[in-house]
C-alpha atoms as a PDB file:
ATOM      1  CA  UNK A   1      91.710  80.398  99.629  1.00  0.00           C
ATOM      2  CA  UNK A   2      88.929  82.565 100.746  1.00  0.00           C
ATOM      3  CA  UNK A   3      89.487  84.688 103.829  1.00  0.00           C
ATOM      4  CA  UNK A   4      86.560  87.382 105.499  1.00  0.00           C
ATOM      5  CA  UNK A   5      88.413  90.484 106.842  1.00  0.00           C
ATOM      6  CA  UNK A   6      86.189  93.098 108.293  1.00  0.00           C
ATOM      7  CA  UNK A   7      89.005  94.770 110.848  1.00  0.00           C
ATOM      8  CA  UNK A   8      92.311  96.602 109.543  1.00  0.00           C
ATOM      9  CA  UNK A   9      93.992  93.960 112.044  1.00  0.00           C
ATOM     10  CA  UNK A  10      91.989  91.124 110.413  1.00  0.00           C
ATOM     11  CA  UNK A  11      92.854  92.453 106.711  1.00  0.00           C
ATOM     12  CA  UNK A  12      96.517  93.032 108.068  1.00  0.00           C
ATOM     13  CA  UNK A  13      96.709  89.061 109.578  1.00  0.00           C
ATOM     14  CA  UNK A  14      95.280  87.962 106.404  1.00  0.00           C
ATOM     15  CA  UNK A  15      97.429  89.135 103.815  1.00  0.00           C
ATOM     16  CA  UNK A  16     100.706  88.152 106.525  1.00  0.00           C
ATOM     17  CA  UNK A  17      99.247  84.750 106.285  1.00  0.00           C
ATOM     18  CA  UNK A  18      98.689  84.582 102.428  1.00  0.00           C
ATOM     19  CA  UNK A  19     102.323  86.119 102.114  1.00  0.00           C
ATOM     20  CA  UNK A  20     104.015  83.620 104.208  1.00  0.00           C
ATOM     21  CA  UNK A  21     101.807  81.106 102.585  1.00  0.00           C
ATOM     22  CA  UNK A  22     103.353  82.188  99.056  1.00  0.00           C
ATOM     23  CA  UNK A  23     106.930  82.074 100.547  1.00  0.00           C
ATOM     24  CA  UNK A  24     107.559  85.696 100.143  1.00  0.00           C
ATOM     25  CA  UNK A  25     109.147  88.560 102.462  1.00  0.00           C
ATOM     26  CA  UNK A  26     107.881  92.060 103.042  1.00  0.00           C
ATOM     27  CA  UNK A  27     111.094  92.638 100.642  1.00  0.00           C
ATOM     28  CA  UNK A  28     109.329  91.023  97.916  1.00  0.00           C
ATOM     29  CA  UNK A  29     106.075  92.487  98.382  1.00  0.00           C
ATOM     30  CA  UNK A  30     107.733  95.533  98.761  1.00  0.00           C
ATOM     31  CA  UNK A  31     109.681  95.388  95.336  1.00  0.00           C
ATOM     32  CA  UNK A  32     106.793  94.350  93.565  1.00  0.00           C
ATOM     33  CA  UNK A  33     104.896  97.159  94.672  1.00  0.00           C
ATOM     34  CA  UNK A  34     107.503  99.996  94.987  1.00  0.00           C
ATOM     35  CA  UNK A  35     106.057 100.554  98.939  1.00  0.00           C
ATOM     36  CA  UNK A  36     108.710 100.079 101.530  1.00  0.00           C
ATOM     37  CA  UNK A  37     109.060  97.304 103.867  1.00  0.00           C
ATOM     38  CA  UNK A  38     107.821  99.692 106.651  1.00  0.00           C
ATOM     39  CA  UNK A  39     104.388 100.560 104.825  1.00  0.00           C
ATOM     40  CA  UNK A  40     104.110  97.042 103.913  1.00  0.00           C
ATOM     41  CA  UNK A  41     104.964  96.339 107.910  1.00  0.00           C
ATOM     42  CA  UNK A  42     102.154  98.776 108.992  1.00  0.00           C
ATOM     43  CA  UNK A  43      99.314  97.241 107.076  1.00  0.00           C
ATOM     44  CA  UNK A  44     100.275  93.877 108.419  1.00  0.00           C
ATOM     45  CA  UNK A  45     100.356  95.085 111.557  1.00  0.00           C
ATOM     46  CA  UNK A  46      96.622  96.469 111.384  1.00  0.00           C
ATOM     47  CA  UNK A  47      97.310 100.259 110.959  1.00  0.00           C
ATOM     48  CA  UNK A  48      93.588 101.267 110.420  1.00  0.00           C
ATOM     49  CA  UNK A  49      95.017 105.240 108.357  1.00  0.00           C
ATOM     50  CA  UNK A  50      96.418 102.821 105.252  1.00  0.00           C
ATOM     51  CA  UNK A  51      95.473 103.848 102.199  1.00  0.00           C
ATOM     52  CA  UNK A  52      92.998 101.823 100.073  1.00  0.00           C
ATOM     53  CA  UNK A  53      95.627 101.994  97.516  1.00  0.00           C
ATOM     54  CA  UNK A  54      98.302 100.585  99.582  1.00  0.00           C
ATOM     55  CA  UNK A  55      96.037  97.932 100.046  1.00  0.00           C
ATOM     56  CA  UNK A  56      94.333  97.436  97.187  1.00  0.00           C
ATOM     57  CA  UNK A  57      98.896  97.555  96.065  1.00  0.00           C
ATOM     58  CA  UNK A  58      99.438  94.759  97.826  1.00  0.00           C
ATOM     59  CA  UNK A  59      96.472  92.951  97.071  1.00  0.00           C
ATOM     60  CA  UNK A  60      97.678  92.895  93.402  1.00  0.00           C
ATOM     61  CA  UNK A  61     101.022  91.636  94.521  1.00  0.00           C
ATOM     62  CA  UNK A  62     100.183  88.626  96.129  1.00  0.00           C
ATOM     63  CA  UNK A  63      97.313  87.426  93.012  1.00  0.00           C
ATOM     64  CA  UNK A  64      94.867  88.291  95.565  1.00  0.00           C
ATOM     65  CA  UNK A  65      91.371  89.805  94.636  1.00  0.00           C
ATOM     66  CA  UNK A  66      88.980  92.673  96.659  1.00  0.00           C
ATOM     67  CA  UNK A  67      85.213  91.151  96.955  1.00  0.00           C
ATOM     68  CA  UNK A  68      82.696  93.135  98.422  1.00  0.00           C
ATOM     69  CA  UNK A  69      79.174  90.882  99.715  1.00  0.00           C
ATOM     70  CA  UNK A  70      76.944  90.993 102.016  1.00  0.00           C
ATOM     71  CA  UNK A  71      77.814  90.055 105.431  1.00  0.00           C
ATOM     72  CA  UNK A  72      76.466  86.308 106.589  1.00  0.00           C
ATOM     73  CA  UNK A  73      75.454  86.509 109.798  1.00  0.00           C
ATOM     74  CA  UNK A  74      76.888  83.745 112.131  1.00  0.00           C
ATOM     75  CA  UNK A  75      75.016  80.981 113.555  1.00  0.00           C
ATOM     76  CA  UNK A  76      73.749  81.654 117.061  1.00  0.00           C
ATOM     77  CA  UNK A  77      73.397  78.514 118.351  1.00  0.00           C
ATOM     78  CA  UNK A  78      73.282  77.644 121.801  1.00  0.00           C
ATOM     79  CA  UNK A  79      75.104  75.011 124.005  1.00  0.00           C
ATOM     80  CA  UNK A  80      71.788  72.928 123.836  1.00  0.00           C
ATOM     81  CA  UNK A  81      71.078  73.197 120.311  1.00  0.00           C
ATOM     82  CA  UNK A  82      74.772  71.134 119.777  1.00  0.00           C
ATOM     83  CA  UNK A  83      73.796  68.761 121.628  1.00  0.00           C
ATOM     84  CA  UNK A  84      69.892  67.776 121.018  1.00  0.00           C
END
């Protein structure tokens, strides 16, 4: 599954989405990482002051990897370009 995240809200809905998609709680994330439910919470929710660690925590808890690459620029094409 690849997933661009360039927001603390869009980094927060991604992992949600990839932890629901593994069938696992906060609670687990939360045991496997020895944060608490509420940290875990806060990231999900977009808190933009978590700590790369937390992240980078939770990251390792759901098999999930940090890539850093440049940024592709999105197509900018125009109502008429669709349809000529």
């Amino acid at each position: 599954m690849k997933i661009t995240a360039r927001t603390p809200d869009q980094i927060g809905n991604a992992l949600r989405r990839v932890r629901k998609a593994k069938g696992m709680t906060q609670k687990d994330v939360s045991a496997r990482t020895n944060l608490r439910v509420a940290t875990i919470s806060s990231l999900e929710n977009g808190d933009p002051g978590t700590q790369m660690r937390t992240v980078l925590s939770v990251l390792a808890a759901l098999d999930l990897e940090f890539v850093v690459q440049d940024r592709v620029q999105e197509s900018q094409l125009s109502i008429e370009d669709i349809f000529s």
